[in-house]
Protein backbone atom coordinates (compact mmCIF):
# COMPACT_ATOMS: atom_id res chain seq x y z
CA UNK A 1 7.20 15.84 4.79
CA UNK A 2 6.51 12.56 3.16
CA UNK A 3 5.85 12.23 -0.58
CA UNK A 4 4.20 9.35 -2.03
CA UNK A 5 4.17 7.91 -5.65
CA UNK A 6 1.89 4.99 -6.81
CA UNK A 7 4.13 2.04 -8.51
CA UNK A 8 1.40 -0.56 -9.18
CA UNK A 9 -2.39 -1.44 -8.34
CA UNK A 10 -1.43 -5.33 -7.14
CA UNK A 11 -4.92 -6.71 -6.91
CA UNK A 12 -7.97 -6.76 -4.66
CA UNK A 13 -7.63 -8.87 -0.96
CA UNK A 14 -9.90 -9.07 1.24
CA UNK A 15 -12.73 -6.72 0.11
CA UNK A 16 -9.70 -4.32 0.06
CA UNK A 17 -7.36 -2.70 -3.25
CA UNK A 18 -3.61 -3.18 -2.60
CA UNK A 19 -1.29 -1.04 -4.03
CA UNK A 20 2.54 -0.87 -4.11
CA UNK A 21 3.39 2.47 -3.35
CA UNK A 22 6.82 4.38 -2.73
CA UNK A 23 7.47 6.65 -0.02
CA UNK A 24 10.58 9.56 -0.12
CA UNK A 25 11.19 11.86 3.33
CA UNK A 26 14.67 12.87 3.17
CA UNK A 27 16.11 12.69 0.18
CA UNK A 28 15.27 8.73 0.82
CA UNK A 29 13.16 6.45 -0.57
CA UNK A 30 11.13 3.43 0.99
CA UNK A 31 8.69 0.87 -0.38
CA UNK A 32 5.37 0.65 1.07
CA UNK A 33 2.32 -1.28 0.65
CA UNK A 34 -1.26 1.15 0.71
CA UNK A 35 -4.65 -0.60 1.52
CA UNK A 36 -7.92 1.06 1.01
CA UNK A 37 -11.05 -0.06 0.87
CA UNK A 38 -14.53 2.33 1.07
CA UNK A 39 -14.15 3.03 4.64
CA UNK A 40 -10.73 1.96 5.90
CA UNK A 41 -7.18 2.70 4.65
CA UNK A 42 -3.92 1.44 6.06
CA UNK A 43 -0.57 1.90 5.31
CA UNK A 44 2.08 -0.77 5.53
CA UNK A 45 6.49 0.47 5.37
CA UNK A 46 9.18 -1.57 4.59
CA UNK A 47 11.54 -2.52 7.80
CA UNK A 48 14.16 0.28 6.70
CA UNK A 49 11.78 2.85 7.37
CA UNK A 50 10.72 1.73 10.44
CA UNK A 51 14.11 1.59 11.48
CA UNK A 52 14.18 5.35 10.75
CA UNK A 53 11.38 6.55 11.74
CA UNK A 54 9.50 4.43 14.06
CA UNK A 55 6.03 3.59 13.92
CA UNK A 56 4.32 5.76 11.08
CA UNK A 57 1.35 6.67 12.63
CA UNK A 58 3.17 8.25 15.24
CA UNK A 59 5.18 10.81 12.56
CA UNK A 60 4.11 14.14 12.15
CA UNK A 61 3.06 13.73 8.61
CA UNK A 62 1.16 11.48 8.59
CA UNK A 63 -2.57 12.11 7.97
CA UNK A 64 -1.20 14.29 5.26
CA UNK A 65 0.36 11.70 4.00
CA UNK A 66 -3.07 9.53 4.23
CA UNK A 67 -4.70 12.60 2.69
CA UNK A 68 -2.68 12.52 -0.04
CA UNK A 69 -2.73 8.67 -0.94
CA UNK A 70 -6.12 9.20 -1.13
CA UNK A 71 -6.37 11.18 -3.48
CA UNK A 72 -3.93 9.51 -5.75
CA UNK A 73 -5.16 6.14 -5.88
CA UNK A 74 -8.16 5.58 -8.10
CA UNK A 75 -11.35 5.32 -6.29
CA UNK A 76 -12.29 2.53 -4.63
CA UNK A 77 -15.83 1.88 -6.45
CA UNK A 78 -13.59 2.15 -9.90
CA UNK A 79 -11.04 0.26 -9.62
CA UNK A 80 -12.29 -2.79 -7.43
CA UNK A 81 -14.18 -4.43 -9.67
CA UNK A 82 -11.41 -4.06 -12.40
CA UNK A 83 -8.43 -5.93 -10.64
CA UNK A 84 -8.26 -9.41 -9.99
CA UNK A 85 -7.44 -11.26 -6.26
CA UNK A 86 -4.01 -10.31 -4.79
CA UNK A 87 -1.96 -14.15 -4.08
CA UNK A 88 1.00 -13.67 -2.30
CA UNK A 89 3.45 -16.72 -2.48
CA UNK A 90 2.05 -18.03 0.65
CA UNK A 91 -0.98 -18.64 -0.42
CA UNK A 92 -0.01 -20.19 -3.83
CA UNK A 93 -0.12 -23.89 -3.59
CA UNK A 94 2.28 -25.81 -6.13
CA UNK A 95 0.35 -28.50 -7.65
CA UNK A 96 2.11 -32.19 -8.07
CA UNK A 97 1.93 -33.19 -11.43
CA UNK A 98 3.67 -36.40 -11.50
């Protein structure tokens, strides 16, 4: 079975909430990024766990993982409009200030 913790709410993207979440099955523990928004909720694992375990999806915990995430995370209605936009380093832009 896989156990999930919440680590930190990073910020809203895309109409979405992402949160930084961490993952044990085994005695091991991955990172993991959760995305929910009022209909949809996605999971994203860290290349390690892949490596162990394949696609998620496909494991046989799963949706009780995804049952469980849910009902950790705050909901959606509450705790979009408190967090500000997600920027990844990608989309940061370094302004020139000479």
């Amino acid at each position: 079975m896989i156990t999930a913790s919440i680590i930190d709410y990073l910020g809203k993207y895309e109409g979405g909430v992402m949160v930084s979440i961490g993952l044990m099955l085994n005695d091991k523990y991955y990172d993991a990024i959760f995305y929910y928004t009022e209909t949809q909720m996605i999971i994203n694992t860290d290349d390690v766990m892949k490596k162990d375990i394949g696609d998620i999806e496909q494991h046989d915990s799963y949706y009780d993982l995804m049952e469980s995430l849910i009902n950790l995370v705050q909901p959606y209605e509450e705790v979009y409009k408190t967090l500000e936009e997600y920027i990844d380093n990608e989309d940061q832009q370094v302004q020139d200030i000479s």
